[in-house]
C-alpha atoms as a PDB file:
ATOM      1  CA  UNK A   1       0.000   0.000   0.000  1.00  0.00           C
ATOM      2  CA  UNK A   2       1.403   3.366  -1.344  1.00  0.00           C
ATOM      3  CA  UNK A   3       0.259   5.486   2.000  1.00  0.00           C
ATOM      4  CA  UNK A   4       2.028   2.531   4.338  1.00  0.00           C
ATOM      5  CA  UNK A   5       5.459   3.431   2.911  1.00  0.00           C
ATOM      6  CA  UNK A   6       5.047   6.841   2.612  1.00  0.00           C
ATOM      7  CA  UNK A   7       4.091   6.761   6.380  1.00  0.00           C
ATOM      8  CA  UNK A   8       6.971   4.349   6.735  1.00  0.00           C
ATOM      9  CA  UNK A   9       9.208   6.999   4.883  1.00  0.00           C
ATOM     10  CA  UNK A  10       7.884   9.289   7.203  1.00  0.00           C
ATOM     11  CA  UNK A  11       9.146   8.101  10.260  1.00  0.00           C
ATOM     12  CA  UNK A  12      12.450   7.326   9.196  1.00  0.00           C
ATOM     13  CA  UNK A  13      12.480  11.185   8.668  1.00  0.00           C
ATOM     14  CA  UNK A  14      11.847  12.061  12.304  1.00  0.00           C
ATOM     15  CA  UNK A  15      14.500   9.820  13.188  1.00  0.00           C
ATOM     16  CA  UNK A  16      17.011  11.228  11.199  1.00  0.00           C
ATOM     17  CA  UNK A  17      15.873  14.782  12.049  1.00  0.00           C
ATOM     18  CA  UNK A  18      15.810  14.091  15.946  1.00  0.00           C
ATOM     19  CA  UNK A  19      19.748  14.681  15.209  1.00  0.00           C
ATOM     20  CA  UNK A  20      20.378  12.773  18.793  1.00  0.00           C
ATOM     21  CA  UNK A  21      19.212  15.307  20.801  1.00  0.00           C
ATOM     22  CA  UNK A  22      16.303  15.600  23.221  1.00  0.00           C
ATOM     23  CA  UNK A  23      13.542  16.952  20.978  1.00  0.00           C
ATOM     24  CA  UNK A  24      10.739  17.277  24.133  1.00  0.00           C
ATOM     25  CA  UNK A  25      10.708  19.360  27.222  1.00  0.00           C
ATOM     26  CA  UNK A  26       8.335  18.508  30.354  1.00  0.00           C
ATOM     27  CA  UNK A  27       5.622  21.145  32.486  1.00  0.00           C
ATOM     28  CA  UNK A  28       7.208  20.796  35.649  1.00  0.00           C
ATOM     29  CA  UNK A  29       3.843  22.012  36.564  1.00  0.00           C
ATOM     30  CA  UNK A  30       1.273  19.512  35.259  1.00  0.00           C
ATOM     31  CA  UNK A  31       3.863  16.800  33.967  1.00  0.00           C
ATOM     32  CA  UNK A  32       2.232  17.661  30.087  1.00  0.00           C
ATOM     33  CA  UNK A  33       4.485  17.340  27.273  1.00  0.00           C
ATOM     34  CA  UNK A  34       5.411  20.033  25.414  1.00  0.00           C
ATOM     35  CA  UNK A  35       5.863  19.210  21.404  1.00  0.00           C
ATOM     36  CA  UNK A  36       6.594  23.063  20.747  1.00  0.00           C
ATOM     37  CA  UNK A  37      10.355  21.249  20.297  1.00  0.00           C
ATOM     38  CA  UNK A  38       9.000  18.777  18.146  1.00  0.00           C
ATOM     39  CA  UNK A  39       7.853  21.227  15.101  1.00  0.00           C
ATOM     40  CA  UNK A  40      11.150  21.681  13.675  1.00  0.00           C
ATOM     41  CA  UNK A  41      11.756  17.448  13.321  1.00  0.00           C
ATOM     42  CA  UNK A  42       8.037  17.100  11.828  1.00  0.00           C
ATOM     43  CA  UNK A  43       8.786  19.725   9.642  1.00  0.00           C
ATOM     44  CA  UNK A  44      11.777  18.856   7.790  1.00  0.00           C
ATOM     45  CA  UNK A  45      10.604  15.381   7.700  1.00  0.00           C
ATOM     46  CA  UNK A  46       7.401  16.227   5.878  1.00  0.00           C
ATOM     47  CA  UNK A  47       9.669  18.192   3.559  1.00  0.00           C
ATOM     48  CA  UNK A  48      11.664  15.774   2.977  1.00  0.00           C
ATOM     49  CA  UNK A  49       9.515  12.390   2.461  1.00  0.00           C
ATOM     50  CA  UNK A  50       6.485  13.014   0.911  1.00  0.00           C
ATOM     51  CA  UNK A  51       3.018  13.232   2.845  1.00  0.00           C
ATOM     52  CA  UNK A  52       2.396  15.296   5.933  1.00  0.00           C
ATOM     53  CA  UNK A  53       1.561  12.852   8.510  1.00  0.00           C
ATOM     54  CA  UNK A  54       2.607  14.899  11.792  1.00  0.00           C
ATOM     55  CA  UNK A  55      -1.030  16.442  13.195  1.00  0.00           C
ATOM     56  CA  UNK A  56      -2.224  12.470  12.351  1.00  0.00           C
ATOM     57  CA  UNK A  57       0.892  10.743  13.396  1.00  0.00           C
ATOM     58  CA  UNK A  58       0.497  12.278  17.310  1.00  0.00           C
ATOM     59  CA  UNK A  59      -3.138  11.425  17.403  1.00  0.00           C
ATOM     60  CA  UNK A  60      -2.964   7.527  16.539  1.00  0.00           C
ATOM     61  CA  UNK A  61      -3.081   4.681  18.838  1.00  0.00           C
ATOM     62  CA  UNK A  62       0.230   2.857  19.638  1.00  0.00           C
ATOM     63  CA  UNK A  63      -1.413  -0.195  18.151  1.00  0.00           C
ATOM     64  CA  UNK A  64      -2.244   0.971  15.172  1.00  0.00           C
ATOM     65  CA  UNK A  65       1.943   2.381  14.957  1.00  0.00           C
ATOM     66  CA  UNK A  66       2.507  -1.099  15.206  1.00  0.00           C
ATOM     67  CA  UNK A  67       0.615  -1.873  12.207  1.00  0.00           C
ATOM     68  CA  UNK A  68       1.702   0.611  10.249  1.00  0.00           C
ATOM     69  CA  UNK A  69       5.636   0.041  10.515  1.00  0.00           C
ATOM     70  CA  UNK A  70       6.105  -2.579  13.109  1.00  0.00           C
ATOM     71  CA  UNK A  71       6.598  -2.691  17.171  1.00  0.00           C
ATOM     72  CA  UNK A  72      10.051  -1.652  16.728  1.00  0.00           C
ATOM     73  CA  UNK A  73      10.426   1.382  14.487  1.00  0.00           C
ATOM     74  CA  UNK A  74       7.256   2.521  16.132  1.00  0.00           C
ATOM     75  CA  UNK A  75       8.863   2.372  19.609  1.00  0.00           C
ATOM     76  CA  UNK A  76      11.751   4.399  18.494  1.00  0.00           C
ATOM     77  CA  UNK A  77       9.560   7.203  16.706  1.00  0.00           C
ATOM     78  CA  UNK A  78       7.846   7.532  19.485  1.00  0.00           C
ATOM     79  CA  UNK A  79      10.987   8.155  21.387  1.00  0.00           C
ATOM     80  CA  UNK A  80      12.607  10.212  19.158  1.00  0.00           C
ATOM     81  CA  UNK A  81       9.959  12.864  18.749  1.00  0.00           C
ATOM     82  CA  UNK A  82       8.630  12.320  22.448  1.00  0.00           C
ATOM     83  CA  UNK A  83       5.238  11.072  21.757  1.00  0.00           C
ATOM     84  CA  UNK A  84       3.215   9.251  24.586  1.00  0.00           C
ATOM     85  CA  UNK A  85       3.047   5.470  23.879  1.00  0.00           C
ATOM     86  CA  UNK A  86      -0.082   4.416  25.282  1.00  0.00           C
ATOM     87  CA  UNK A  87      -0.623   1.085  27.554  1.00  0.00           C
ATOM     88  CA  UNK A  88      -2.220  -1.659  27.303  1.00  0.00           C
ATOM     89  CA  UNK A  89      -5.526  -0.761  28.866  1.00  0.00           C
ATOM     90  CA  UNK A  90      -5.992   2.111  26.845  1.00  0.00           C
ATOM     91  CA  UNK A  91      -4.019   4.726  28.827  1.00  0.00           C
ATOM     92  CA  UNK A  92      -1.586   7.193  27.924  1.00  0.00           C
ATOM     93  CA  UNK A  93       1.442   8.044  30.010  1.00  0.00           C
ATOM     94  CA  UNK A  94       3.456  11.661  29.302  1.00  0.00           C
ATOM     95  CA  UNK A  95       7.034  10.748  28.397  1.00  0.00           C
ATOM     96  CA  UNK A  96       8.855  13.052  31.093  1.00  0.00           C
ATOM     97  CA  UNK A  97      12.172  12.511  29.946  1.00  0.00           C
ATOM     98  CA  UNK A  98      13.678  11.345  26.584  1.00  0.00           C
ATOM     99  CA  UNK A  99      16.362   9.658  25.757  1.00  0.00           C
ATOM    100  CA  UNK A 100      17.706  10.639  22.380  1.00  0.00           C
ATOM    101  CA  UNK A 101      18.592   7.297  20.099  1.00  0.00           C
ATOM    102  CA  UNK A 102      21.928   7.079  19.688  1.00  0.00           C
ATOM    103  CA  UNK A 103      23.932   6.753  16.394  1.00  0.00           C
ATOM    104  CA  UNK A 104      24.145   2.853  17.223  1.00  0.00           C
ATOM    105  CA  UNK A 105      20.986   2.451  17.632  1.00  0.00           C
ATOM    106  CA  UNK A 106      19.731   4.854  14.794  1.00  0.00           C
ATOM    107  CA  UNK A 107      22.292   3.030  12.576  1.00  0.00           C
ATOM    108  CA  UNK A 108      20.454  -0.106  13.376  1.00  0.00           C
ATOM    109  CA  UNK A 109      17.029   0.702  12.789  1.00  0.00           C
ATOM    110  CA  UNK A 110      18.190   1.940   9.176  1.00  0.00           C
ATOM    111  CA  UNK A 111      20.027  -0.801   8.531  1.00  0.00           C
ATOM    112  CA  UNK A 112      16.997  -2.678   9.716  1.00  0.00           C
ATOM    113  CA  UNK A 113      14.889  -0.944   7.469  1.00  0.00           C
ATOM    114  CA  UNK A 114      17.598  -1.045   4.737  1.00  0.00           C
ATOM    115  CA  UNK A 115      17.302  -5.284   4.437  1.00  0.00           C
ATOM    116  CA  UNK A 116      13.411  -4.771   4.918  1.00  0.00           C
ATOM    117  CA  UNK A 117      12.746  -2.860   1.406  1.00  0.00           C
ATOM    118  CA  UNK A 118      15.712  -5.102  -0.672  1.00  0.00           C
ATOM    119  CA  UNK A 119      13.292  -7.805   0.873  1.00  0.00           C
ATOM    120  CA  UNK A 120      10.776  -6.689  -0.803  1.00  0.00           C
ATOM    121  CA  UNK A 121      12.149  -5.394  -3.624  1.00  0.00           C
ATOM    122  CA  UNK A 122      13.240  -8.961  -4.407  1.00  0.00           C
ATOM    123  CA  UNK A 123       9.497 -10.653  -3.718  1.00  0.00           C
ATOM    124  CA  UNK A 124       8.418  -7.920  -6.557  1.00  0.00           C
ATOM    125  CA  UNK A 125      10.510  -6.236  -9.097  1.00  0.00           C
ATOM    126  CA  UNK A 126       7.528  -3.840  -9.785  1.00  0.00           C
ATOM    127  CA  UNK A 127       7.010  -2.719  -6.207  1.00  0.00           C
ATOM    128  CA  UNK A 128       7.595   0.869  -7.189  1.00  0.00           C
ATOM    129  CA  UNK A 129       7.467   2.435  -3.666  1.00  0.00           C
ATOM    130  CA  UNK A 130      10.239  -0.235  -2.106  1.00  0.00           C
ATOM    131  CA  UNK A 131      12.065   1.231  -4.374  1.00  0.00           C
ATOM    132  CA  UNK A 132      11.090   4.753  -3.728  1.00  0.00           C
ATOM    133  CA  UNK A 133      12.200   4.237   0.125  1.00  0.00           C
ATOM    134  CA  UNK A 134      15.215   2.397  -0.881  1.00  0.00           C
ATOM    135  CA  UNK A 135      16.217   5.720  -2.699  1.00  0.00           C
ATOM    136  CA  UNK A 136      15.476   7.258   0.622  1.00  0.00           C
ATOM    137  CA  UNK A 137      17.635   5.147   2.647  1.00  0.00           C
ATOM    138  CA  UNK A 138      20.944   5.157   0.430  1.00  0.00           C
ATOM    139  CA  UNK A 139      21.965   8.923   1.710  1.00  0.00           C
ATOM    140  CA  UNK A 140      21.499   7.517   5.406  1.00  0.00           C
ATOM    141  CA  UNK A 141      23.106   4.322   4.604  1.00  0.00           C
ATOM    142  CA  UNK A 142      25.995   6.275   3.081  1.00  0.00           C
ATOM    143  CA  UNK A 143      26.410   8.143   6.165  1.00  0.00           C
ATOM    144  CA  UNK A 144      26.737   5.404   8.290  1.00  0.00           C
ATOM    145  CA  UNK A 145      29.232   3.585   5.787  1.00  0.00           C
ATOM    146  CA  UNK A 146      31.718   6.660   5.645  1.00  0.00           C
ATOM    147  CA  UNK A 147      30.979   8.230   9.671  1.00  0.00           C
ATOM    148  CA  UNK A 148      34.297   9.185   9.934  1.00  0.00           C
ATOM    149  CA  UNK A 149      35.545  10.934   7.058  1.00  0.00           C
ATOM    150  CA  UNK A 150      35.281  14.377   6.402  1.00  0.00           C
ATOM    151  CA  UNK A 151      32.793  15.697   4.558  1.00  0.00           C
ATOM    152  CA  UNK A 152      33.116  15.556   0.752  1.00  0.00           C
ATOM    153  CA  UNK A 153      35.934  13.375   1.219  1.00  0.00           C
ATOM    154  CA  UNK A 154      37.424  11.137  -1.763  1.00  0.00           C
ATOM    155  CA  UNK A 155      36.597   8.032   0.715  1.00  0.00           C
ATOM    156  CA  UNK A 156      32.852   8.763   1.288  1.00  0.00           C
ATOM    157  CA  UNK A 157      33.421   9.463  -3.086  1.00  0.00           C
ATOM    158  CA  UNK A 158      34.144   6.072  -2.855  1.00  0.00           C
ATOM    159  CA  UNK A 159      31.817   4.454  -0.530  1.00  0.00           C
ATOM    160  CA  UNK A 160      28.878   6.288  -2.898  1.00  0.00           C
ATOM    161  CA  UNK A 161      30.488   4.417  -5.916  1.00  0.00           C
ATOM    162  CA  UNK A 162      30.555   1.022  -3.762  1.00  0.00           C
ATOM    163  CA  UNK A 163      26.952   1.653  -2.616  1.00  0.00           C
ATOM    164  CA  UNK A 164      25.940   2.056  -6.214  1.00  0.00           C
ATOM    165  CA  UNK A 165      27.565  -1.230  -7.110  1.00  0.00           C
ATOM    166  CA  UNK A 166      25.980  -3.006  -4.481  1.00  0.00           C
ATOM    167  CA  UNK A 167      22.720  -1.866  -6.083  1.00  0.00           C
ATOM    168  CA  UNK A 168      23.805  -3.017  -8.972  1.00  0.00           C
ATOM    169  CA  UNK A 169      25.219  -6.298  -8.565  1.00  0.00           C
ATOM    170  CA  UNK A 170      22.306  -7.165  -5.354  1.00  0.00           C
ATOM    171  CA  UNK A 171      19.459  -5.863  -7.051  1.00  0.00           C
ATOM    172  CA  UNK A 172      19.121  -4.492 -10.729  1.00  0.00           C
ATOM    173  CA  UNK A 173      21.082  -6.968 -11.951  1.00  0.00           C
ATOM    174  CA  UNK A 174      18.580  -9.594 -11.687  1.00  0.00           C
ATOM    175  CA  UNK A 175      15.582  -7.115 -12.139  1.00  0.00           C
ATOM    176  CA  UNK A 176      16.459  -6.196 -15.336  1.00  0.00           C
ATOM    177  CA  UNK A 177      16.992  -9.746 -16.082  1.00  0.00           C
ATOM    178  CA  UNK A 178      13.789 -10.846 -14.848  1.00  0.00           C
ATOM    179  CA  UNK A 179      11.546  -8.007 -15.985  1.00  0.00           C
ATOM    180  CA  UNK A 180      13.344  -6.042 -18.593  1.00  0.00           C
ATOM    181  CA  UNK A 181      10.003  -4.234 -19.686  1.00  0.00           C
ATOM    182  CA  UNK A 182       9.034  -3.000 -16.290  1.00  0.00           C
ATOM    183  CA  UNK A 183      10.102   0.710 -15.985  1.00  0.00           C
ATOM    184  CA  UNK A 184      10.088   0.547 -12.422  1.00  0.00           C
ATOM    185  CA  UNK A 185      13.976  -0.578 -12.028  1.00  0.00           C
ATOM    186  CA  UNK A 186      14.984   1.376 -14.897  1.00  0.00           C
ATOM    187  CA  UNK A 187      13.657   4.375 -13.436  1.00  0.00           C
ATOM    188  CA  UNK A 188      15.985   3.487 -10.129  1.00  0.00           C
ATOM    189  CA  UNK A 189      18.536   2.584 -11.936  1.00  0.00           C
ATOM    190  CA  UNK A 190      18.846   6.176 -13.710  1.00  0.00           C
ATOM    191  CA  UNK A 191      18.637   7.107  -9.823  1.00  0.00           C
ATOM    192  CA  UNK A 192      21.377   5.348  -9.032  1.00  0.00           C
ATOM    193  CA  UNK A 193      23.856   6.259 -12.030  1.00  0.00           C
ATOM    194  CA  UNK A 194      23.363  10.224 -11.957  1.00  0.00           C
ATOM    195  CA  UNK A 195      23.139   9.952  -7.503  1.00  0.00           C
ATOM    196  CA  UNK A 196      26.349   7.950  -7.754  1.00  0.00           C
ATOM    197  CA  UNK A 197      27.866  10.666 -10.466  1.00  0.00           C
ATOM    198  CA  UNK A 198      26.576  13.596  -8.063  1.00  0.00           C
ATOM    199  CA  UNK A 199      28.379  12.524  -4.810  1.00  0.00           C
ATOM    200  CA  UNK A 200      31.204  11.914  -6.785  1.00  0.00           C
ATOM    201  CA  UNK A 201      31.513  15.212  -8.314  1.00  0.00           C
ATOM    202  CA  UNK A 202      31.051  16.829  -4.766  1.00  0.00           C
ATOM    203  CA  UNK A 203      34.561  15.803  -4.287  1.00  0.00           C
ATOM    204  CA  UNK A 204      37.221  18.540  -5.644  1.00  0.00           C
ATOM    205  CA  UNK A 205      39.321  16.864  -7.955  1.00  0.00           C
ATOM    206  CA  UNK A 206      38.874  13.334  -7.181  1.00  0.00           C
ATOM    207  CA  UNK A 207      41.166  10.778  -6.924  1.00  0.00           C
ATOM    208  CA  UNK A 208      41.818   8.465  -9.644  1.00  0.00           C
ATOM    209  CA  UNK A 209      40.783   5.690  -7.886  1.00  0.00           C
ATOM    210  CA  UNK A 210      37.127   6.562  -7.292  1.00  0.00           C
ATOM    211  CA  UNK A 211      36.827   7.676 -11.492  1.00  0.00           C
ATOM    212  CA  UNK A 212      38.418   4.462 -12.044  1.00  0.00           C
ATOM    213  CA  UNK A 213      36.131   2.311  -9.903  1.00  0.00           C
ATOM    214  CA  UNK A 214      32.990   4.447 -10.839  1.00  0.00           C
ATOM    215  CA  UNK A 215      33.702   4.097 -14.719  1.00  0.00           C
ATOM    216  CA  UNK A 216      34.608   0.417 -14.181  1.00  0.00           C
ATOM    217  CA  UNK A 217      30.845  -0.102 -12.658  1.00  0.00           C
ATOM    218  CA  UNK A 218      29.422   1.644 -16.311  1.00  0.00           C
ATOM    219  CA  UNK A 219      31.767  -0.436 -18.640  1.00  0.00           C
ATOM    220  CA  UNK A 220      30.053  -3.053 -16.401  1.00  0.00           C
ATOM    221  CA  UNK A 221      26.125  -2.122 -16.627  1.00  0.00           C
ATOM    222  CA  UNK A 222      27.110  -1.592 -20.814  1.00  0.00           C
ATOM    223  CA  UNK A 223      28.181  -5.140 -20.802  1.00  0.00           C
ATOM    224  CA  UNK A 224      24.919  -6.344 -19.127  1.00  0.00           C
ATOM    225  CA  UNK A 225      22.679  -4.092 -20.502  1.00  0.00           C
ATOM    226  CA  UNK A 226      24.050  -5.023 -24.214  1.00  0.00           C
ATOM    227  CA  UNK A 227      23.646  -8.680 -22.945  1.00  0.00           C
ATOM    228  CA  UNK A 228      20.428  -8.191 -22.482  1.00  0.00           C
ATOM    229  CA  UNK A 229      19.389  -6.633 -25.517  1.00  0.00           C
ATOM    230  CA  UNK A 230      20.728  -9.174 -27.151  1.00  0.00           C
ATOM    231  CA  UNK A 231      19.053 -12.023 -25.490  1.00  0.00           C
ATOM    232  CA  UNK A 232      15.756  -9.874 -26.401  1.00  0.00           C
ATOM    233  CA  UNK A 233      16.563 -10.009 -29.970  1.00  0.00           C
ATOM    234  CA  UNK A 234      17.311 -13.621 -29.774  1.00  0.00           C
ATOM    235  CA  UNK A 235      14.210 -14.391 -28.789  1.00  0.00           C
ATOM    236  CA  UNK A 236      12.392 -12.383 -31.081  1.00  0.00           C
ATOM    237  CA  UNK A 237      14.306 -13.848 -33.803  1.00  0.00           C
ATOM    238  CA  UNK A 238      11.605 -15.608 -35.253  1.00  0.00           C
ATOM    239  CA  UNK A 239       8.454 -13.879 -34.452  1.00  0.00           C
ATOM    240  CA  UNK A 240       7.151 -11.103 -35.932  1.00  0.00           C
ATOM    241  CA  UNK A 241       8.342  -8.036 -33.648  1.00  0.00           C
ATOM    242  CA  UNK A 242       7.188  -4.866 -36.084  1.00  0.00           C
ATOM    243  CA  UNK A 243       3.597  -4.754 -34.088  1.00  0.00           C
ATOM    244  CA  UNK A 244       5.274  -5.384 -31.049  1.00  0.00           C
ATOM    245  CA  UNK A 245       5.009  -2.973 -27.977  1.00  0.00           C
ATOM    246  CA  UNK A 246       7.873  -0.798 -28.056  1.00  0.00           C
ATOM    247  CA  UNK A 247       9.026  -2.318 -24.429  1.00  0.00           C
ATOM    248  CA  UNK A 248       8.590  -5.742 -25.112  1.00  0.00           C
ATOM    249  CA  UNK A 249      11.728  -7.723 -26.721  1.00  0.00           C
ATOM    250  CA  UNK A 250      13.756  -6.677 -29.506  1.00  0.00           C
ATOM    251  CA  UNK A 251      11.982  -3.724 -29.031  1.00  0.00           C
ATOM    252  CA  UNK A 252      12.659  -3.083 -25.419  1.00  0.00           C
ATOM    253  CA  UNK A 253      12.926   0.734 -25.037  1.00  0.00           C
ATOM    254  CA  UNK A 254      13.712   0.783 -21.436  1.00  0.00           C
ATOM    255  CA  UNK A 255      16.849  -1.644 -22.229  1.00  0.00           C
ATOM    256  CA  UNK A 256      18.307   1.020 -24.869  1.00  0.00           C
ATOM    257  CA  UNK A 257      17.249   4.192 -22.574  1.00  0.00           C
ATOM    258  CA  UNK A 258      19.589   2.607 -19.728  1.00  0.00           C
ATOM    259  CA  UNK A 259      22.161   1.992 -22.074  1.00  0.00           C
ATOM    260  CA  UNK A 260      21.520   5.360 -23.613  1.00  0.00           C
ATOM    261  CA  UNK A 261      21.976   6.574 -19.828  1.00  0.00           C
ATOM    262  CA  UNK A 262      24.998   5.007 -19.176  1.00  0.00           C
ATOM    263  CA  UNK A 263      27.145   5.616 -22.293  1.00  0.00           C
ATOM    264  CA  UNK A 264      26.375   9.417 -22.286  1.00  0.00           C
ATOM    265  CA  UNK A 265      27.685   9.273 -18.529  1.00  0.00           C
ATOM    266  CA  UNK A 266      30.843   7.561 -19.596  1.00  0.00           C
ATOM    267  CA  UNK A 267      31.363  10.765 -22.372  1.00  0.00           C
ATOM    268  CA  UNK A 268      31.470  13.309 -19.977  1.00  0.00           C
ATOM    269  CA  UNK A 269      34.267  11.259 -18.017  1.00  0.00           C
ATOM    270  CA  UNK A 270      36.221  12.021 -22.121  1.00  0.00           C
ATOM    271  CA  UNK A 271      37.585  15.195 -21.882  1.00  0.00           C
ATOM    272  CA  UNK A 272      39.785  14.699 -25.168  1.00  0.00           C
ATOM    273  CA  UNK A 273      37.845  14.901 -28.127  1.00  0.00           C
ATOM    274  CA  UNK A 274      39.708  13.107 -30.451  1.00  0.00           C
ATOM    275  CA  UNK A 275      40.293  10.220 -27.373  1.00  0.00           C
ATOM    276  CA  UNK A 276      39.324   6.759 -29.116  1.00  0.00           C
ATOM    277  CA  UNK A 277      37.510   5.850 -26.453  1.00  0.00           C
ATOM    278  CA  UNK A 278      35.018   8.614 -26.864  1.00  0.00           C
ATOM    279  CA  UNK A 279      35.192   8.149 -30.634  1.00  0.00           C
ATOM    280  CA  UNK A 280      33.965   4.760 -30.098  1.00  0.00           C
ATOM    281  CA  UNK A 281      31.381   5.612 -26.829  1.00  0.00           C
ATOM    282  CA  UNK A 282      29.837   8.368 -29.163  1.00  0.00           C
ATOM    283  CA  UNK A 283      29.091   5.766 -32.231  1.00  0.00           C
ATOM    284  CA  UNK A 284      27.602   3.646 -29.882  1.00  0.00           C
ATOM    285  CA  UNK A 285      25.558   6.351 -28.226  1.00  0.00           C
ATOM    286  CA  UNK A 286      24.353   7.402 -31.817  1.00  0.00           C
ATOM    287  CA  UNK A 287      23.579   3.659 -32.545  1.00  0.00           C
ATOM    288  CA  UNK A 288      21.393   3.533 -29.330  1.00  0.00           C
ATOM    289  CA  UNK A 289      19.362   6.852 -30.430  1.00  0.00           C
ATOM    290  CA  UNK A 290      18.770   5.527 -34.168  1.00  0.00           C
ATOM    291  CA  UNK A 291      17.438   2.175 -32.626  1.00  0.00           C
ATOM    292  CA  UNK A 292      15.475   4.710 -30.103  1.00  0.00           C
ATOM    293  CA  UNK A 293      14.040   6.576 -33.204  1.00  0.00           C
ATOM    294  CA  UNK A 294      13.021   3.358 -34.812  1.00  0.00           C
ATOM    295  CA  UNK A 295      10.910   1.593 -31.886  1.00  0.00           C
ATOM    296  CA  UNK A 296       9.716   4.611 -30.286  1.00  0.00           C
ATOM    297  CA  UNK A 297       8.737   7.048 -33.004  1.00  0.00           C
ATOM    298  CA  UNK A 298       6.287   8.977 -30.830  1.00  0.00           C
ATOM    299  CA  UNK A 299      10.008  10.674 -29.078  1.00  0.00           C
ATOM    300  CA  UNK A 300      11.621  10.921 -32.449  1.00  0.00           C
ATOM    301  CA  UNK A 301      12.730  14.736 -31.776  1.00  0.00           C
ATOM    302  CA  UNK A 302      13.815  13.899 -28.637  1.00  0.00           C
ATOM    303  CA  UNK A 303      16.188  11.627 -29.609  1.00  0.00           C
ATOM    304  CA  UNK A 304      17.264  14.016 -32.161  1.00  0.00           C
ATOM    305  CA  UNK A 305      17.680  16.055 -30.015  1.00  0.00           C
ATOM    306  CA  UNK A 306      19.994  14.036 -27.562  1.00  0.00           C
ATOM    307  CA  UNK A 307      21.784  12.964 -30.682  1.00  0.00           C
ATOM    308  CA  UNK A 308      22.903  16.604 -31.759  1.00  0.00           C
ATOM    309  CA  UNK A 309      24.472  17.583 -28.752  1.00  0.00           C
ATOM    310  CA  UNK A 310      26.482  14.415 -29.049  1.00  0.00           C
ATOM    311  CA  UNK A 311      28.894  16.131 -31.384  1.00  0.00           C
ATOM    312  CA  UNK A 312      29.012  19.894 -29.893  1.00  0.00           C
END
């Protein structure tokens, strides 16, 4: 259900905007919680994970938390943002102290959370919002992977390009395999190729290492993705593909848009023009658009388009 991971996305954003510190303060009066603290956690969390669930998120039952996200993520939202969590008969206690989550413990309910939607993700290649959350997750899961390193360093560079790999090699992989028609992965894999690119670009003047290792992963995805195109043709060999959907075998669209994708990265990696490796990379790019042009006539000018600025 689309609103049980947005809720789910939700949640994970007051976590990671409690920022381990004590987000509630207590009447020393009455013993009433005041959420005045709360407002600036619920706020950047509903800006940054779509739906604003805070006014309905304090006014639910713990119960129902627990079947929205689970017994244990619930627990810890609750403690994070200093919400009551209600007994058993029906009661609600004030929280008078919290107890910010540590980075352990925040680690592990991402991590957690992190296994839950590749879970998922593998039970249905088409479960568009796992993925969505997944996408989430990956700037959290980088954190934890590179605590440590200065910001914008060439090793958190790296661990971005290893993250993306994992994706990859985990996950797409087999997807694309599996359900090369669905647009679903493609769509996260163009996420992951231009988020990998963008944290690696953060980095002034980047090692070798991490352009080496991130250009190895494309030469990799051209060799699958040309794999699979291949293995598409193959099997449309001998039936009759001209009133075929433009996504389904030798005419699968989404196959030559990745590969589109990740050939045009590898170009802008070329900074000598008469290099032979971009001499080749940009006939193969133009290839890709003319086979674009031919199953997908409907985006002819767009591929034009893309295919004039190949050469400026």
């Amino acid at each position: 259900n689309f609103h049980c991971w947005n809720f789910r996305r939700f949640v994970v954003g007051l976590l990671g905007s409690s920022g381990g510190s004590d987000v509630t303060t207590t009447s020393e009066n009455d013993g009433e919680v005041n959420n005045d603290d709360d407002e600036p956690a619920t706020t950047s969390a509903v800006d940054n994970f779509s739906g604003s669930w805070s006014a309905w998120m304090h006014q639910i039952e713990e119960e129902d938390k627990e079947v929205w996200m689970g017994p244990q993520i619930s627990q810890n939202a609750c403690r994070a943002v200093g919400m009551s969590t209600g007994s058993k008969d029906g009661s609600s206690d004030a929280i008078k102290s919290t107890t910010p989550l540590s980075k352990r413990e925040l680690e592990k309910i991402i991590m957690n959370e992190w296994d839950f939607s590749k879970a998922k993700i593998q039970d249905n290649f088409s479960n568009g919002s796992a993925f969505h959350y997944r996408s989430k997750l990956l700037p959290l899961v980088l954190e934890f992977r590179s605590s440590g390193d200065s910001a914008s360093s060439p090793s958190e560079a790296y661990e971005a390009i290893s993250l993306a790999r994992d994706e990859w090699d985990a996950i797409l992989l087999d997807a694309i395999f599996t359900e090369p028609d669905d647009q679903t992965i493609w769509f996260y894999h163009r996420f992951i190729v231009t988020w990998a690119q963008r944290n690696m670009v953060v980095v002034d003047g980047a090692d070798a290492e991490v352009t080496e290792e991130f250009e190895g992963l494309l030469y990799d995805m051209v060799d699958s993705i040309q794999e699979l195109i291949d293995v598409e043709k193959e099997d449309s060999f001998e039936g009759n593909t001209q009133d075929r959907h433009e996504s389904k075998g030798a005419k699968c669209k989404w196959a030559y848009l990745g590969m589109h994708l990740v050939l045009s990265t590898l170009l802008e990696f070329k900074s000598e023009v008469d290099d032979e490796d971009k001499i080749e990379l940009r006939e193969r790019t133009k290839e890709c658009l003319d086979e674009l042009m031919r199953i997908d006539p409907d985006r002819r000018e767009r591929y034009q388009i893309l295919e004039s600025k190949l050469y400026r």
